[in-house]
N, C-alpha and C. Protein backbone atom coordinates (compact mmCIF):
# COMPACT_ATOMS: atom_id res chain seq x y z
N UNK A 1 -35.26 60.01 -13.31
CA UNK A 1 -33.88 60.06 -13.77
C UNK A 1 -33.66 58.88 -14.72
N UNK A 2 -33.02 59.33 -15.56
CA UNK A 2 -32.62 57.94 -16.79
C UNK A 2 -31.49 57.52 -16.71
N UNK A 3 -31.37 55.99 -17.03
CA UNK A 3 -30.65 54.93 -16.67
C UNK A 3 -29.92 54.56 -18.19
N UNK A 4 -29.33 54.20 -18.34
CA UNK A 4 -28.67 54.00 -19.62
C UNK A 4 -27.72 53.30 -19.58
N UNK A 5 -26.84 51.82 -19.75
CA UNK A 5 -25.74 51.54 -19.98
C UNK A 5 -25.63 50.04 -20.96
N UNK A 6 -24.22 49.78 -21.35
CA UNK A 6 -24.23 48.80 -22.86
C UNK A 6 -23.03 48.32 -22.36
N UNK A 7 -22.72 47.45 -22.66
CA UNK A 7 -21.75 46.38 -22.04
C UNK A 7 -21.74 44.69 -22.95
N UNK A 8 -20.78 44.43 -23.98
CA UNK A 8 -20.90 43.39 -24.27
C UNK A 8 -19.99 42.45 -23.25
N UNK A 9 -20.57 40.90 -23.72
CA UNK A 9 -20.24 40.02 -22.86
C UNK A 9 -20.29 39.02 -24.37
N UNK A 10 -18.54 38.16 -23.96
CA UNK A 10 -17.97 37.27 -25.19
C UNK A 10 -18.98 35.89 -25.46
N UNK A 11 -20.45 35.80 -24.91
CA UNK A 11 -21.24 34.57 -24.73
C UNK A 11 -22.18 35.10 -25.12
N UNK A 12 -22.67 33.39 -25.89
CA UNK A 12 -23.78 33.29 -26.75
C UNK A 12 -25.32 34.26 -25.29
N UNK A 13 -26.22 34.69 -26.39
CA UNK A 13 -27.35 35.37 -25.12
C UNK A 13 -28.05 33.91 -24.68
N UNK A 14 -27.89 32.70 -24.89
CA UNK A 14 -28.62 31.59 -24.52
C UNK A 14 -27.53 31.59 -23.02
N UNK A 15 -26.35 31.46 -22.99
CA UNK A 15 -25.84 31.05 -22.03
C UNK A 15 -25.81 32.83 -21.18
N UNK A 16 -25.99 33.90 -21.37
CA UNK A 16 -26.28 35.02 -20.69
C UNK A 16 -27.45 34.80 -20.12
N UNK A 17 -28.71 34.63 -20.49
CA UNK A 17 -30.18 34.25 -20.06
C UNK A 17 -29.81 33.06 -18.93
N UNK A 18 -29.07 31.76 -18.90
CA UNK A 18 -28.96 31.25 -18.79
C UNK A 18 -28.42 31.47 -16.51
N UNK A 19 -27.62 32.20 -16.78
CA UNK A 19 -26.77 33.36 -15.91
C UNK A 19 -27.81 34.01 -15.14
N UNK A 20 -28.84 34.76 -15.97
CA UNK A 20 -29.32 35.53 -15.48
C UNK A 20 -30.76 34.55 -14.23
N UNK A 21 -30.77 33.82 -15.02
CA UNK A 21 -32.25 32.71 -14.62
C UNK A 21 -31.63 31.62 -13.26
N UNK A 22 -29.73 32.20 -12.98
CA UNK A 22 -29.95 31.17 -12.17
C UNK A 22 -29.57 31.47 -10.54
N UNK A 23 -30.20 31.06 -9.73
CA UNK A 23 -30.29 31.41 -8.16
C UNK A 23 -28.96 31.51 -7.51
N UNK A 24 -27.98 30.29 -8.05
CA UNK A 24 -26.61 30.57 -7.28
C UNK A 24 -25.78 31.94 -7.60
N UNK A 25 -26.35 32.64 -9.59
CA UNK A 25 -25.21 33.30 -9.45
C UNK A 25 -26.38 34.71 -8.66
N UNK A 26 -27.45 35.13 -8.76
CA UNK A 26 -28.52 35.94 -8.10
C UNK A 26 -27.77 35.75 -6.37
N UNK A 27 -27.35 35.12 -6.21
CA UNK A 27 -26.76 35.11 -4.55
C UNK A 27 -25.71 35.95 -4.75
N UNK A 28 -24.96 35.60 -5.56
CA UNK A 28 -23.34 35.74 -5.60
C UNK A 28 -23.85 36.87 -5.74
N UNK A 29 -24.65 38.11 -6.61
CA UNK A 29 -24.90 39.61 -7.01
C UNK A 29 -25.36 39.90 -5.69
N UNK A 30 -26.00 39.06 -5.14
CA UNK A 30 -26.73 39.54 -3.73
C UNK A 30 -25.58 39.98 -3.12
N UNK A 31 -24.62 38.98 -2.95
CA UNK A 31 -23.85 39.22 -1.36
C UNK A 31 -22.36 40.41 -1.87
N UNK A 32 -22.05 40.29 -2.79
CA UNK A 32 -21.34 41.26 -3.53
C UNK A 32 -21.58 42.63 -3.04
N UNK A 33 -22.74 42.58 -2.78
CA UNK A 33 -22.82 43.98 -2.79
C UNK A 33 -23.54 44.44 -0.78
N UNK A 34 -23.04 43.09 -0.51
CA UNK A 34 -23.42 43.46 0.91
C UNK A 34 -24.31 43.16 1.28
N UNK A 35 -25.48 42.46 0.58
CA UNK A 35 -26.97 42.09 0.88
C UNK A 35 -27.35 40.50 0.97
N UNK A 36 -28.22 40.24 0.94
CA UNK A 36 -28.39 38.68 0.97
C UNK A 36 -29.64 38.15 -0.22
N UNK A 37 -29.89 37.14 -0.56
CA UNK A 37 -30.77 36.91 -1.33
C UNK A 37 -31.79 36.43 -0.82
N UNK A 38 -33.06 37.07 -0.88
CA UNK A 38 -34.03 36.39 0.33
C UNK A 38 -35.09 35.49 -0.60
N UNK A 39 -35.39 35.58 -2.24
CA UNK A 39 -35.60 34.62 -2.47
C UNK A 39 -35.54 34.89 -4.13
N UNK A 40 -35.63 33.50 -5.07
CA UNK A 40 -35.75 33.98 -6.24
C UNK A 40 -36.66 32.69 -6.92
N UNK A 41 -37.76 33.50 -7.75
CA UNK A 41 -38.07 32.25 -8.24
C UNK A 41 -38.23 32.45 -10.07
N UNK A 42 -38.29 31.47 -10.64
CA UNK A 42 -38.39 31.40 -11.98
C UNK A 42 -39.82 30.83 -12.48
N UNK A 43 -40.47 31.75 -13.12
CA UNK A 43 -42.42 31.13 -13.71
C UNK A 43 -41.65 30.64 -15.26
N UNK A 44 -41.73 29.69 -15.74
CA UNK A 44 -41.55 29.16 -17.36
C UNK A 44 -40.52 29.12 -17.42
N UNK A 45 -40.47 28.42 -18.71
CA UNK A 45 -38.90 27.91 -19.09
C UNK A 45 -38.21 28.61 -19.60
N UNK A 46 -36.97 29.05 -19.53
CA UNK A 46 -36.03 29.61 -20.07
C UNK A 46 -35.66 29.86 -21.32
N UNK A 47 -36.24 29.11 -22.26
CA UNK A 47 -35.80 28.73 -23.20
C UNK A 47 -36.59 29.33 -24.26
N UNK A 48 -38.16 29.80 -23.54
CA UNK A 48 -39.23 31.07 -24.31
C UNK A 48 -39.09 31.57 -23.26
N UNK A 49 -40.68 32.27 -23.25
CA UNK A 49 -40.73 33.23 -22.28
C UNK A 49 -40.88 32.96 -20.85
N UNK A 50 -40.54 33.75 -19.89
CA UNK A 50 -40.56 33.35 -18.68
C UNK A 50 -40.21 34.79 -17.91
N UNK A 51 -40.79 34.49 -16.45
CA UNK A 51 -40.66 35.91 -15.35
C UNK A 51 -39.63 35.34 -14.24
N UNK A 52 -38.52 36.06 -14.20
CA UNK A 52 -37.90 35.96 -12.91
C UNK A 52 -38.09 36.71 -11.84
N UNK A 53 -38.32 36.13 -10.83
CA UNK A 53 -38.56 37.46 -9.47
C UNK A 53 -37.12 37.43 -8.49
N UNK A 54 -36.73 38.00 -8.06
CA UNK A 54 -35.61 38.44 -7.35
C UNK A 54 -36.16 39.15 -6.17
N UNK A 55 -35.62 38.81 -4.46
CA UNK A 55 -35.84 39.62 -3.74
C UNK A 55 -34.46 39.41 -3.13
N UNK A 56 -34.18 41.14 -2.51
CA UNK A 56 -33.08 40.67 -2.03
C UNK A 56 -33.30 42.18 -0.89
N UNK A 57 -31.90 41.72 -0.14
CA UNK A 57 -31.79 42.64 1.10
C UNK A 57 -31.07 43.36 0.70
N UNK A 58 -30.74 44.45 0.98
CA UNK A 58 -29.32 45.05 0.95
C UNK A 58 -29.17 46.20 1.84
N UNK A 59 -28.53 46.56 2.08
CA UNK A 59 -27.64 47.63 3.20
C UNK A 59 -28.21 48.92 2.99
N UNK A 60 -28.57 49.85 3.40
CA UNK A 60 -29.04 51.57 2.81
C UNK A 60 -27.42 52.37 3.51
N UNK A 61 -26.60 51.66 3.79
CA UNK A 61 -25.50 52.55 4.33
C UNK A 61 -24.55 53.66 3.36
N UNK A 62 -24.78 52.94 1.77
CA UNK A 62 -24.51 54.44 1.10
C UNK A 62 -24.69 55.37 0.13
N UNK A 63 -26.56 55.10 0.60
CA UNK A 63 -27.49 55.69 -0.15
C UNK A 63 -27.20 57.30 0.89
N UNK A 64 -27.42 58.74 -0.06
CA UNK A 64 -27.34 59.55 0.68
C UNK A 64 -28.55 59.57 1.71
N UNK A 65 -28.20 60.46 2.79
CA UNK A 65 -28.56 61.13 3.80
C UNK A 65 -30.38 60.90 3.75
N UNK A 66 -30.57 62.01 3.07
CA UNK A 66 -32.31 61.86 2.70
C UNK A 66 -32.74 60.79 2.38
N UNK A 67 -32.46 59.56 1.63
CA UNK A 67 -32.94 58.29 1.35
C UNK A 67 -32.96 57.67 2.93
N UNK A 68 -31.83 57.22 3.40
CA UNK A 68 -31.60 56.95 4.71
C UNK A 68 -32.51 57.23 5.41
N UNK A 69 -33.34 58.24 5.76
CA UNK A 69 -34.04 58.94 6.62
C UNK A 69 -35.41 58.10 6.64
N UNK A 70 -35.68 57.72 5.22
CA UNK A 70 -36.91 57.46 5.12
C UNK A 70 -37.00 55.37 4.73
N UNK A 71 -36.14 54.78 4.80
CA UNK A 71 -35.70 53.62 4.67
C UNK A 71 -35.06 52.46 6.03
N UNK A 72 -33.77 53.73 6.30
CA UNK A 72 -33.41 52.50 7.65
C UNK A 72 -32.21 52.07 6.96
N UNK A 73 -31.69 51.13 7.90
CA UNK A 73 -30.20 50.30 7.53
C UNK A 73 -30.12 49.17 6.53
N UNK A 74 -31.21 48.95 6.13
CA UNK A 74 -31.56 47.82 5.07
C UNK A 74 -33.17 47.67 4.51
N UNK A 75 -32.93 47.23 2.82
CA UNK A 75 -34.05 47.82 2.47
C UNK A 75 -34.72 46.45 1.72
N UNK A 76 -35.31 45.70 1.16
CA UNK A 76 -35.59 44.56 0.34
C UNK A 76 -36.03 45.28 -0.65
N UNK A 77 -35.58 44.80 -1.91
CA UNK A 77 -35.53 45.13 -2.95
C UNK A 77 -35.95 44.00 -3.89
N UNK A 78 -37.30 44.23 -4.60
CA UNK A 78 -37.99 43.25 -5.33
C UNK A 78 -37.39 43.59 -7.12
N UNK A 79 -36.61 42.87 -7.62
CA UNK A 79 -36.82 43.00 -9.41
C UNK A 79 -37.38 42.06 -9.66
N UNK A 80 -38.71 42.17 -10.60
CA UNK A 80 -38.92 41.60 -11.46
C UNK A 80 -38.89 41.81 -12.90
N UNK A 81 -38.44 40.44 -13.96
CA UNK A 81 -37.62 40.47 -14.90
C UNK A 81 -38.45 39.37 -15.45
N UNK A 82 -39.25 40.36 -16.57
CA UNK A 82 -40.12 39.41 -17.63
C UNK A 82 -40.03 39.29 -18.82
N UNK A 83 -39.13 38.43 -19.36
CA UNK A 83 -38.65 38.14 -20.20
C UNK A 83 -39.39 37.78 -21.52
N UNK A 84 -39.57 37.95 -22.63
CA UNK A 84 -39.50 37.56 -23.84
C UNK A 84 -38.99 36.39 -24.84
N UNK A 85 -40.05 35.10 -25.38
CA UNK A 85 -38.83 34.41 -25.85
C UNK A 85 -38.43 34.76 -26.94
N UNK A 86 -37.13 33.79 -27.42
CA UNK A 86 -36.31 34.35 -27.72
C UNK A 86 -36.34 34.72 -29.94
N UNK A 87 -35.73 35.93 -30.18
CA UNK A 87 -36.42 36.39 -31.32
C UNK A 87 -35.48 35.37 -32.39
N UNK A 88 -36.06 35.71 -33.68
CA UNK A 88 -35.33 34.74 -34.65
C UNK A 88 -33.03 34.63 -34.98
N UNK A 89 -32.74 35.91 -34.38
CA UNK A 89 -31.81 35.83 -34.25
C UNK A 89 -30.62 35.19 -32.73
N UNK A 90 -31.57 35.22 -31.78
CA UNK A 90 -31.47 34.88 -31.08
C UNK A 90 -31.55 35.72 -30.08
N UNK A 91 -31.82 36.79 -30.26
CA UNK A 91 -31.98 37.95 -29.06
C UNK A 91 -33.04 37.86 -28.28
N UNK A 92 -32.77 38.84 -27.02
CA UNK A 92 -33.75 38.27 -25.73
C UNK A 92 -34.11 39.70 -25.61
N UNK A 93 -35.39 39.92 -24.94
CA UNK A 93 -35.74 41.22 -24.49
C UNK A 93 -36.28 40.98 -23.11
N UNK A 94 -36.12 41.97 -21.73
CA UNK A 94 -36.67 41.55 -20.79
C UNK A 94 -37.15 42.75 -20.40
N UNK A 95 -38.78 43.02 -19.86
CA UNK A 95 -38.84 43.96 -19.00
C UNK A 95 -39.05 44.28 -17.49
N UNK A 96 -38.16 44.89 -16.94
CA UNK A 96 -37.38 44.69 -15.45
C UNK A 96 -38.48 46.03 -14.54
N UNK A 97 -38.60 45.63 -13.59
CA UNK A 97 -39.25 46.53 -12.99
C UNK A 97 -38.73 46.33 -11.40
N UNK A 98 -37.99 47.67 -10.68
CA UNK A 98 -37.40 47.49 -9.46
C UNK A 98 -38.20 48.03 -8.14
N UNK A 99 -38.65 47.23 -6.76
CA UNK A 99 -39.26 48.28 -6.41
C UNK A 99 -38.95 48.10 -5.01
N UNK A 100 -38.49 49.26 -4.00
CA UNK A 100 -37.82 48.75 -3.07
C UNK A 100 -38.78 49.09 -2.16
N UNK A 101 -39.04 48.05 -0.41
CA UNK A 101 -40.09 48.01 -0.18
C UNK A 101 -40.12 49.19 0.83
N UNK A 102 -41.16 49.75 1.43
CA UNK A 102 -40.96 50.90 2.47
C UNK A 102 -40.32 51.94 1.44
N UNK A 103 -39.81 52.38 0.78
CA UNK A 103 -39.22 53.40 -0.12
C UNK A 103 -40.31 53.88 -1.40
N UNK A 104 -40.29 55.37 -1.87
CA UNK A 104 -41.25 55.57 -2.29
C UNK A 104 -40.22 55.76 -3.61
N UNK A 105 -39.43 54.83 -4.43
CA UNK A 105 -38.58 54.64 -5.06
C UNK A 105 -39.16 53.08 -5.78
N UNK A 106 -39.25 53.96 -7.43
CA UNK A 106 -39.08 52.55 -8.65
C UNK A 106 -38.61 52.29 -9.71
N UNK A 107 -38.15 51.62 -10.29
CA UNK A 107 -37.77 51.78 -11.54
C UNK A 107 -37.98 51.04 -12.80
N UNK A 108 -38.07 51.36 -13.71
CA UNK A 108 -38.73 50.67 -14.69
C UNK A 108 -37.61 50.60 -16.23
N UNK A 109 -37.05 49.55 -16.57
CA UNK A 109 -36.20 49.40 -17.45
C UNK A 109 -36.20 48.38 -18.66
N UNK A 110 -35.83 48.63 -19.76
CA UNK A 110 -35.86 47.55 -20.92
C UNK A 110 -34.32 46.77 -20.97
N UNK A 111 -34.18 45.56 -20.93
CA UNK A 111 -32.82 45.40 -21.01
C UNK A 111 -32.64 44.05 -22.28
N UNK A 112 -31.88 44.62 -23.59
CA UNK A 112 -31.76 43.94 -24.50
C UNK A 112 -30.94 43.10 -24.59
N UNK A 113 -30.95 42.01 -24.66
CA UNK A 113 -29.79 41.07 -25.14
C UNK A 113 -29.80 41.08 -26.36
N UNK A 114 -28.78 41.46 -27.28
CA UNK A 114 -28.56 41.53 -28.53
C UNK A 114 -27.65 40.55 -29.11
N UNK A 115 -28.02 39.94 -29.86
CA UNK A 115 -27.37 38.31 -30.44
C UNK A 115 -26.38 39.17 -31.56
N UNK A 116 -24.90 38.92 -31.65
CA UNK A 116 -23.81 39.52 -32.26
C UNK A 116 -22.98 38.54 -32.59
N UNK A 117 -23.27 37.65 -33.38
CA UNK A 117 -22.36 36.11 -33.00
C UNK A 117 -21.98 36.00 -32.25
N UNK A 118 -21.02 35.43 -31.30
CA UNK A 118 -21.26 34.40 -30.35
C UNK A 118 -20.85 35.17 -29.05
N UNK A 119 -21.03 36.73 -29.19
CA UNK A 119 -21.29 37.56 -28.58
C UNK A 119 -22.98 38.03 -28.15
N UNK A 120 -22.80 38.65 -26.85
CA UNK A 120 -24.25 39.28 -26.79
C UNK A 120 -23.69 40.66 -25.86
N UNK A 121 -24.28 41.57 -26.78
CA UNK A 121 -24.63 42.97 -26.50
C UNK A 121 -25.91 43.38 -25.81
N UNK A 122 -25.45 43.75 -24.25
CA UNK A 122 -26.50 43.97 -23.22
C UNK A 122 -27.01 45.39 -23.04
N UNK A 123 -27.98 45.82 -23.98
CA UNK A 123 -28.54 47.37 -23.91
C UNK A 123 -29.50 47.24 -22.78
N UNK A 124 -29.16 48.22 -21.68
CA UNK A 124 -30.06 48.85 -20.79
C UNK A 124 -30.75 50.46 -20.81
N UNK A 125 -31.92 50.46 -20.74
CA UNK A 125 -32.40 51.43 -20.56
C UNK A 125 -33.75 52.00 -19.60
N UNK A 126 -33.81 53.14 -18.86
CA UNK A 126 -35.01 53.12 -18.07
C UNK A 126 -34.95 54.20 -17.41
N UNK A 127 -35.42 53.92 -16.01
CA UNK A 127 -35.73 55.35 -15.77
C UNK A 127 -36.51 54.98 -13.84
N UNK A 128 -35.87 55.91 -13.45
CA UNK A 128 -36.14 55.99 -12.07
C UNK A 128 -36.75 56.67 -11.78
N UNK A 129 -38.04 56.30 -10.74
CA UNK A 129 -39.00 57.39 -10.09
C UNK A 129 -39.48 57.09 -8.41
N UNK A 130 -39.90 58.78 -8.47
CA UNK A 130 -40.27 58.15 -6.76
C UNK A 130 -41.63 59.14 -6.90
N UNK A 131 -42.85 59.06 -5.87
CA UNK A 131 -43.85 59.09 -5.37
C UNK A 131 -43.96 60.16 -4.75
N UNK A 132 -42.98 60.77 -4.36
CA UNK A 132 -43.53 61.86 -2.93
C UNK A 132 -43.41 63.20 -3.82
N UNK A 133 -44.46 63.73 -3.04
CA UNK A 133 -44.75 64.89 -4.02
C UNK A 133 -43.73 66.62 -3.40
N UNK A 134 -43.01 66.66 -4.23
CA UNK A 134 -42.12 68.23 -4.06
C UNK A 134 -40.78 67.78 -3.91
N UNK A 135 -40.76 66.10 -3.46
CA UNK A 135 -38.88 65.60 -3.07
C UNK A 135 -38.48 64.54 -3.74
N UNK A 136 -40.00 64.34 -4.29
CA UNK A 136 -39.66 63.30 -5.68
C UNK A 136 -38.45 63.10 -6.34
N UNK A 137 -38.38 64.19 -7.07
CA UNK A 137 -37.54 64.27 -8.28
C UNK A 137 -36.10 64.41 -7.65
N UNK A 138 -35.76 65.12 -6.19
CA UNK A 138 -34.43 64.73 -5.38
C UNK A 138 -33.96 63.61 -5.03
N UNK A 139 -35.35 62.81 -4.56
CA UNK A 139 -34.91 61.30 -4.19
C UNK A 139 -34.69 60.77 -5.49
N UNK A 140 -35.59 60.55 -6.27
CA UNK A 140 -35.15 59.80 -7.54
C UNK A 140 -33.62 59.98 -8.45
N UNK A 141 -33.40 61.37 -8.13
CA UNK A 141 -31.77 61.53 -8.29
C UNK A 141 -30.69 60.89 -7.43
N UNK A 142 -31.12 60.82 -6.32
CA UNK A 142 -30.55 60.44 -5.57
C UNK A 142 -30.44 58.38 -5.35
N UNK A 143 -31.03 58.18 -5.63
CA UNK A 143 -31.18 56.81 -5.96
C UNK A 143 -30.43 56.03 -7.32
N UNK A 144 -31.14 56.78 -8.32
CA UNK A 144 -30.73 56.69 -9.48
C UNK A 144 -29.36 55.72 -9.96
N UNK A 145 -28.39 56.79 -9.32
CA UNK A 145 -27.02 55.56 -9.51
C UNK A 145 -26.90 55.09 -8.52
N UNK A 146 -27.75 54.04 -7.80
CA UNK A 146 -27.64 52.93 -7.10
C UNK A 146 -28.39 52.00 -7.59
N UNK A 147 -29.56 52.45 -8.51
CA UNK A 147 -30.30 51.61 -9.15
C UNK A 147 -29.43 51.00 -10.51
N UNK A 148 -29.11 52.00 -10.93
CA UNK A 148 -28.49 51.87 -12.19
C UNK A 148 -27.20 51.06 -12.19
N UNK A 149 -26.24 51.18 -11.01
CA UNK A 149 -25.39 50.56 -10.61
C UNK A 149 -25.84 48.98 -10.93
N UNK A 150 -26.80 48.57 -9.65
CA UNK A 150 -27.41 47.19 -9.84
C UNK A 150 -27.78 46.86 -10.37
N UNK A 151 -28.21 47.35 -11.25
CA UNK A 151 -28.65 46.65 -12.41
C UNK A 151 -27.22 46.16 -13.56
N UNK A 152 -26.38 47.01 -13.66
CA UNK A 152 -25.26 47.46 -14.33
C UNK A 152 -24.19 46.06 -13.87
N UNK A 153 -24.59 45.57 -12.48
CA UNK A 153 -23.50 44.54 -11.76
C UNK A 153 -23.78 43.31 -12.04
N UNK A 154 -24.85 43.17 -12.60
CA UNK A 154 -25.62 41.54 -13.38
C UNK A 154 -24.89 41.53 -14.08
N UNK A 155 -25.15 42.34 -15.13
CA UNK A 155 -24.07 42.18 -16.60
C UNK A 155 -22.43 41.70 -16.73
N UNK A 156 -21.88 43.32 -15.00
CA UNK A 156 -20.76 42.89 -15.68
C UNK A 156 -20.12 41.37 -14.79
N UNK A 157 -20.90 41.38 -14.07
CA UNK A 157 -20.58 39.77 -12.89
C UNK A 157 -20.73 38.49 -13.75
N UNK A 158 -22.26 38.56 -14.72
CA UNK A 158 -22.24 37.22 -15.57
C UNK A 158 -20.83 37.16 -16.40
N UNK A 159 -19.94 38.17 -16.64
CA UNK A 159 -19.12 37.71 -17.82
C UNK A 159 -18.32 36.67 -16.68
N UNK A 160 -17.62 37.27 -15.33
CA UNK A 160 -16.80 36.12 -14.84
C UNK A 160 -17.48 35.28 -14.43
N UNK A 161 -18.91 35.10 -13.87
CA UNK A 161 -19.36 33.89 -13.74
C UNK A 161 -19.07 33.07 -15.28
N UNK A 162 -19.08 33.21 -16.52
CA UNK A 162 -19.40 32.43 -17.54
C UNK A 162 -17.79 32.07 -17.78
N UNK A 163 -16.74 32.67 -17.31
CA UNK A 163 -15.62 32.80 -17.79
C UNK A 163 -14.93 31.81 -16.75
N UNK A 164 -15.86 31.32 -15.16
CA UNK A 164 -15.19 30.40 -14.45
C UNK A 164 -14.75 31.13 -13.37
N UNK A 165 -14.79 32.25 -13.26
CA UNK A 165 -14.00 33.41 -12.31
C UNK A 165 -14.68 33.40 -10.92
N UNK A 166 -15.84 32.87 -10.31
CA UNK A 166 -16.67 33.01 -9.53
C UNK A 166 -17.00 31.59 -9.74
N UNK A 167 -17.22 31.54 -8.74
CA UNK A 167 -18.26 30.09 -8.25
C UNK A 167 -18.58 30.17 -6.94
């Protein structure tokens, strides 16, 4: 299933990257959504290229029925987010890969930071899959906008983190 969403945010992509690379606000997305952050770490500097890993917990309470079945009440959920440094305009490219553990559910996404003066335009794109053969393509629908969601809640959470709205 394909993932798709665009969302600008009024900040430079240095201080978006910035957001994205850091552990307190990765909690704050954690618990938002009901889950906890079980760990995050950062390989290289921010400032070129670098991999963020994200693990986190979260709830399966309103994933449908069939996901449930095969997951449980909570699931850990690994993104990793390998970033690109940064291009002559200032744009960032990262490629995100989601994979939740015990679940035969992954996803694989490009997510652009696009440098717009002192704006950055956040293109997502990707695509959800699952493993099991004949219920595949149900579960992966079925997932889909929960993946896409979370991913979708970075974006729009960094604007009030950057705006002071959260701490």
């Amino acid at each position: 299933m394909a993932l798709e969403a665009t969302t600008t945010l009024n900040y430079p992509v240095q201080q978006v990257v910035a957001v994205f690379a850091d552990e307190a606000f990765q909690r704050h997305v954690s618990e938002l959504v009901g889950g906890k952050l079980e760990s995050f770490t950062v390989d290289g500097d921010t400032a070129t290229a670098f991999t963020a890993t994200i693990v986190r917990q979260v709830p399966t309470g309103r994933l449908p029925e069939l996901a449930r079945k095969f997951v449980g009440e909570h699931v850990n959920v690994t993104q990793v987010e390998t970033w690109g440094a940064p291009e002559a305009d200032g744009s960032r490219k990262a490629d995100i890969t989601v994979k939740v553990a015990g679940a035969p559910v992954e996803a694989a996404a490009a997510q652009r930071l696009v440098a717009d003066g002192s704006s950055t335009r956040i293109e997502l794109t990707g695509a959800v899959t699952s493993s099991i053969p004949l219920l595949g393509g149900k579960i992966a629908q079925a997932a889909e906008p929960f993946v896409g969601k979370a991913l979708n809640i970075e974006a729009t959470q960094a604007a009030a983190w950057l705006a002071g709205e959260i701490a």
